[in-house]
Protein backbone atom coordinates (compact mmCIF):
# COMPACT_ATOMS: atom_id res chain seq x y z
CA UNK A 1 9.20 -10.29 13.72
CA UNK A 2 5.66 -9.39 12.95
CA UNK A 3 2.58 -10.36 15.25
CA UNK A 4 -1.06 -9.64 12.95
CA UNK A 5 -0.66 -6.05 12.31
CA UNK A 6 2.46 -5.63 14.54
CA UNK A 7 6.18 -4.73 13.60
CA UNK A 8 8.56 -6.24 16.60
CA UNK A 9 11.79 -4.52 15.52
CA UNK A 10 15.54 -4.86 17.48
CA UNK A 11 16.64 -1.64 18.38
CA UNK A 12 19.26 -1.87 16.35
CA UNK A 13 17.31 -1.94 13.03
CA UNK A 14 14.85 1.01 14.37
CA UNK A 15 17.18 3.79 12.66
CA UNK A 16 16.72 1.84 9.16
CA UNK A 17 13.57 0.05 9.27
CA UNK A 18 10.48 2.48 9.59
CA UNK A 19 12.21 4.65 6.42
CA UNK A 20 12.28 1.88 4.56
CA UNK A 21 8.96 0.17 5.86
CA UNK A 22 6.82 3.63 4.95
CA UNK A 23 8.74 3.67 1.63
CA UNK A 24 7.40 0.36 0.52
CA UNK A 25 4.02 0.81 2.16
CA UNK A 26 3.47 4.07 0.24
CA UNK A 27 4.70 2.56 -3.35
CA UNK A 28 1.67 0.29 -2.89
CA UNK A 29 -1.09 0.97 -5.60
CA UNK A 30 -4.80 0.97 -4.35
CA UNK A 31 -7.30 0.04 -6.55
CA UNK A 32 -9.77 -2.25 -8.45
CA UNK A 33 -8.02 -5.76 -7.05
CA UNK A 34 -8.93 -7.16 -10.72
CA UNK A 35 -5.81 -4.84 -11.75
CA UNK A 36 -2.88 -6.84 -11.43
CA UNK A 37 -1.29 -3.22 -10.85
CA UNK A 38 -3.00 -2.62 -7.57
CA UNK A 39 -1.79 -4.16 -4.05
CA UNK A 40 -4.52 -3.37 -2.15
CA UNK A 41 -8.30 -3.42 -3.02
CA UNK A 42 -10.82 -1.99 -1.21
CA UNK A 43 -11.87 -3.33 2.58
CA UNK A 44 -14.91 -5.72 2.68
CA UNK A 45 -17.12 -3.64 4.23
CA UNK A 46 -17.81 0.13 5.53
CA UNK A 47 -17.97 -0.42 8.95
CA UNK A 48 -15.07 -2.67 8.89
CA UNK A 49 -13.20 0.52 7.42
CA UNK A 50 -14.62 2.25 9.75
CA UNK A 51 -13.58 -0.02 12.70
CA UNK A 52 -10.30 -0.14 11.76
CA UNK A 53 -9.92 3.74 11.31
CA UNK A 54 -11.52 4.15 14.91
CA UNK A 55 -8.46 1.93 16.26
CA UNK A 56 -5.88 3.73 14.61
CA UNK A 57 -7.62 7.02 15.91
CA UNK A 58 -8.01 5.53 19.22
CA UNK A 59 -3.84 4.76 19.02
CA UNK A 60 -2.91 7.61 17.97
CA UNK A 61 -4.75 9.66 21.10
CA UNK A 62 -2.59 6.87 23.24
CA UNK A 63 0.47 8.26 22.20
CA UNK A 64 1.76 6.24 18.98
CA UNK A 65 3.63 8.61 16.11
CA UNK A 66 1.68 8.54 12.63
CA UNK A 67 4.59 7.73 9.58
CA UNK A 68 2.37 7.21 7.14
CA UNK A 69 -1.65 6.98 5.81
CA UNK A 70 -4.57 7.06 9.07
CA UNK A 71 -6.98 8.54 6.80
CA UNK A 72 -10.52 7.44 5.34
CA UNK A 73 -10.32 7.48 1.59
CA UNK A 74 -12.61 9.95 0.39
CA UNK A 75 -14.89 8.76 -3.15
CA UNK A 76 -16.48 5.46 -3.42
CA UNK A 77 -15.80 2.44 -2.08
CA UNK A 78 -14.22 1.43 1.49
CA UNK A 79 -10.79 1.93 0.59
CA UNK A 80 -8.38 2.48 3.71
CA UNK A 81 -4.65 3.62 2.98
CA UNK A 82 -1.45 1.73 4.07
CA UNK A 83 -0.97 3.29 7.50
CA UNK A 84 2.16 2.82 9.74
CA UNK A 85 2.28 3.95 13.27
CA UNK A 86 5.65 3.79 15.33
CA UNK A 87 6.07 4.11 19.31
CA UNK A 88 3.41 1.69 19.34
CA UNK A 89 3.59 0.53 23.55
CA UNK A 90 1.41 -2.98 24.68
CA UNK A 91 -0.99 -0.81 26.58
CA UNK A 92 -1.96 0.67 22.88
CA UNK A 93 -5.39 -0.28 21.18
CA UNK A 94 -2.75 -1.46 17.91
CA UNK A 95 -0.82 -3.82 20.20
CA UNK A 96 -4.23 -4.97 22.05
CA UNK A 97 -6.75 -5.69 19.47
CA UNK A 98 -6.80 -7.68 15.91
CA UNK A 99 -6.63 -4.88 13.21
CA UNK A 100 -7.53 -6.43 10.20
CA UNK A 101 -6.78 -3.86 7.30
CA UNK A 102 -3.76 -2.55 5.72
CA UNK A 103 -2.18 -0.90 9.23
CA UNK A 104 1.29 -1.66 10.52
CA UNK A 105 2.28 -0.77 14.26
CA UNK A 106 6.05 -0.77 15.17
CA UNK A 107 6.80 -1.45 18.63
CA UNK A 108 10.71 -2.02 19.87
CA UNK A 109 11.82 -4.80 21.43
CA UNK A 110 15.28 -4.88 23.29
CA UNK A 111 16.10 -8.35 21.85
CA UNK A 112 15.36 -11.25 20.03
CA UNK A 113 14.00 -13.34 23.62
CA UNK A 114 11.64 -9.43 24.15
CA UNK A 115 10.40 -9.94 21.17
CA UNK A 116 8.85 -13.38 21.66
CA UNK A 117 7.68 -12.23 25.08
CA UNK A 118 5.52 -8.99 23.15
CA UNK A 119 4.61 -11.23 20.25
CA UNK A 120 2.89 -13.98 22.90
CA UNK A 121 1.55 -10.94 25.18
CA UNK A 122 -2.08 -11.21 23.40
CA UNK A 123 -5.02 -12.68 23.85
CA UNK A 124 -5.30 -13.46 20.06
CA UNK A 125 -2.82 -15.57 17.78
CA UNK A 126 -3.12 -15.96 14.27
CA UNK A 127 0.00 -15.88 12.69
CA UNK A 128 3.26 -14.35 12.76
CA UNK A 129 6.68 -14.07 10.59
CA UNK A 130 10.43 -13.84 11.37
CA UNK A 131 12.39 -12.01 9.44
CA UNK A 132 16.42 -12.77 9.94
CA UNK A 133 19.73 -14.30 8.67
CA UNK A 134 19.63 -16.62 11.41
CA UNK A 135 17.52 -19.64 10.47
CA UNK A 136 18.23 -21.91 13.53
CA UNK A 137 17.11 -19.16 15.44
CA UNK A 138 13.90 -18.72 13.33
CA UNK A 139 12.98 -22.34 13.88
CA UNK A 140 13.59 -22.14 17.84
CA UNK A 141 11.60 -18.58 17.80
CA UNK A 142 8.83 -20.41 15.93
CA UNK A 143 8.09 -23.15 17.93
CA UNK A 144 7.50 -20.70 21.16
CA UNK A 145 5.52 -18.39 19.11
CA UNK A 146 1.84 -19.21 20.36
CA UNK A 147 -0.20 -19.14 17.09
CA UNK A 148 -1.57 -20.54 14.41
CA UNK A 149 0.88 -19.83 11.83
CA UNK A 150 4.66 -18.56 11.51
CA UNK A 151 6.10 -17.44 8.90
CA UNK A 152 9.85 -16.71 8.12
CA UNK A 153 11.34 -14.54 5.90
CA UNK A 154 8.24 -14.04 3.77
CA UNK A 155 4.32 -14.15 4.02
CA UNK A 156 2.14 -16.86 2.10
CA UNK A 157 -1.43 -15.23 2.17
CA UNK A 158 -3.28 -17.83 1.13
CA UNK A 159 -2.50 -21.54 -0.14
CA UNK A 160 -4.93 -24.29 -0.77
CA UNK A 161 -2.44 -26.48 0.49
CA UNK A 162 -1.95 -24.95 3.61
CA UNK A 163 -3.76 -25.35 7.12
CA UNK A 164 -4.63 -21.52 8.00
CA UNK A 165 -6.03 -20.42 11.43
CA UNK A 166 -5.76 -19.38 14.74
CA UNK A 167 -5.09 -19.72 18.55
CA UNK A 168 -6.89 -18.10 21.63
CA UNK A 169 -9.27 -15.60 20.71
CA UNK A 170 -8.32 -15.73 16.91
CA UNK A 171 -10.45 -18.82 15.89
CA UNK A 172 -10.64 -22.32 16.44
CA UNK A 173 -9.96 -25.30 13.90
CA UNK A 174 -8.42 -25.04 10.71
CA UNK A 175 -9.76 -24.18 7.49
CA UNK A 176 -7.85 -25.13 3.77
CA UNK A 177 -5.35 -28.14 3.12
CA UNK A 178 -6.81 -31.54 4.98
CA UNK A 179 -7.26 -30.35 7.89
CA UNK A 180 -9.66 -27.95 6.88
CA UNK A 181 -11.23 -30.68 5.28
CA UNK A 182 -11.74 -32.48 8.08
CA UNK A 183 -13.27 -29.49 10.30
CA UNK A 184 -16.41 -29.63 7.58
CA UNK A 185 -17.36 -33.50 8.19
CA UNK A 186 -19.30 -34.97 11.15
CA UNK A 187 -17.79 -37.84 12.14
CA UNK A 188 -20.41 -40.57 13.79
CA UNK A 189 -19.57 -43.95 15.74
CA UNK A 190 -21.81 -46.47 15.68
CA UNK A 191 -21.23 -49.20 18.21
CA UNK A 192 -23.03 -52.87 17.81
CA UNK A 193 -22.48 -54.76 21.29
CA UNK A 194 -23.42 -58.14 21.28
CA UNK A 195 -27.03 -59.50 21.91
């Protein structure tokens, strides 16, 4: 299960699942986004680069195991590399706080019910996605998720047709489909009582 920027794994799937994670992270092609061959385009802004560098920094000095990336890109633009961090603990600056960049912290859970407890132990709530076999236990894990969004077995990053947005701390109202329609218009009662 994934929470923002965070990998939930099983322990059984922690001797697989960071090898293959890094692998696929570090295949990704950085770039111009108006290549088709690039994944990942450059961050919006410096200091938003810079942010997010700070709170991988700040992780690491907590204790979390670098895998992969944590470095600013030198040369122009505000690129940031796919990073993944393991050993990544709740008391730890990538568990705490909304990284929004192209970072990935593992933490292990000891089960699927741990899992939901570290995924809803945040004061934000986006979105998250499930990834398993078990479907029936993807739709009971989704309803208890607390945020905006869930996910299973794949991510959908952005869809007109979609309602997108968060819970708690990660935004209020909805923006896209008709429901984000709806958050743009003022809606005014006029009442006539009788004379």
């Amino acid at each position: 299960m994934q929470r923002q920027n965070a990998l939930l794994s099983k322990r059984e799937l922690l001797l697989h699942l960071p090898n293959v994670f890094v692998a696929a992270a570090a295949a990704l092609k950085m770039g111009d986004p108006r290549d088709e061959r690039n994944a990942l385009g450059p961050m919006a802004r410096f200091d938003l680069r810079d942010e997010l560098h700070h709170q991988v920094e700040k992780t690491l000095a907590q204790g979390a195991r670098l895998l992969l990336g944590g470095e600013k890109m030198a040369g122009a633009g505000n690129y940031y590399p796919p990073t993944v961090l393991a050993n990544v603990t709740p008391e730890m600056t990538a568990f705490r706080e909304e990284m929004f960049g192209p970072v990935a912290a593992i933490t292990v859970a000891k089960d699927a019910e741990h899992a939901l407890e570290l995924a809803n132990d945040s004061e934000f709530g986006l979105s998250a996605t499930i990834f398993t076999t078990d479907e029936t236990q993807a739709r009971q894990m989704a309803a208890r998720l607390e945020c905006g969004g869930v996910f299973i077995n794949g991510y959908c990053a952005s869809d007109a047709r979609v309602a997108f947005g968060g819970v708690k701390k990660s935004g209020f109202g909805r923006e896209l489909s008709h429901f984000g329609l709806h958050e743009f218009c003022n809606i005014q009662t006029v009442w006539k009582d009788r004379i």
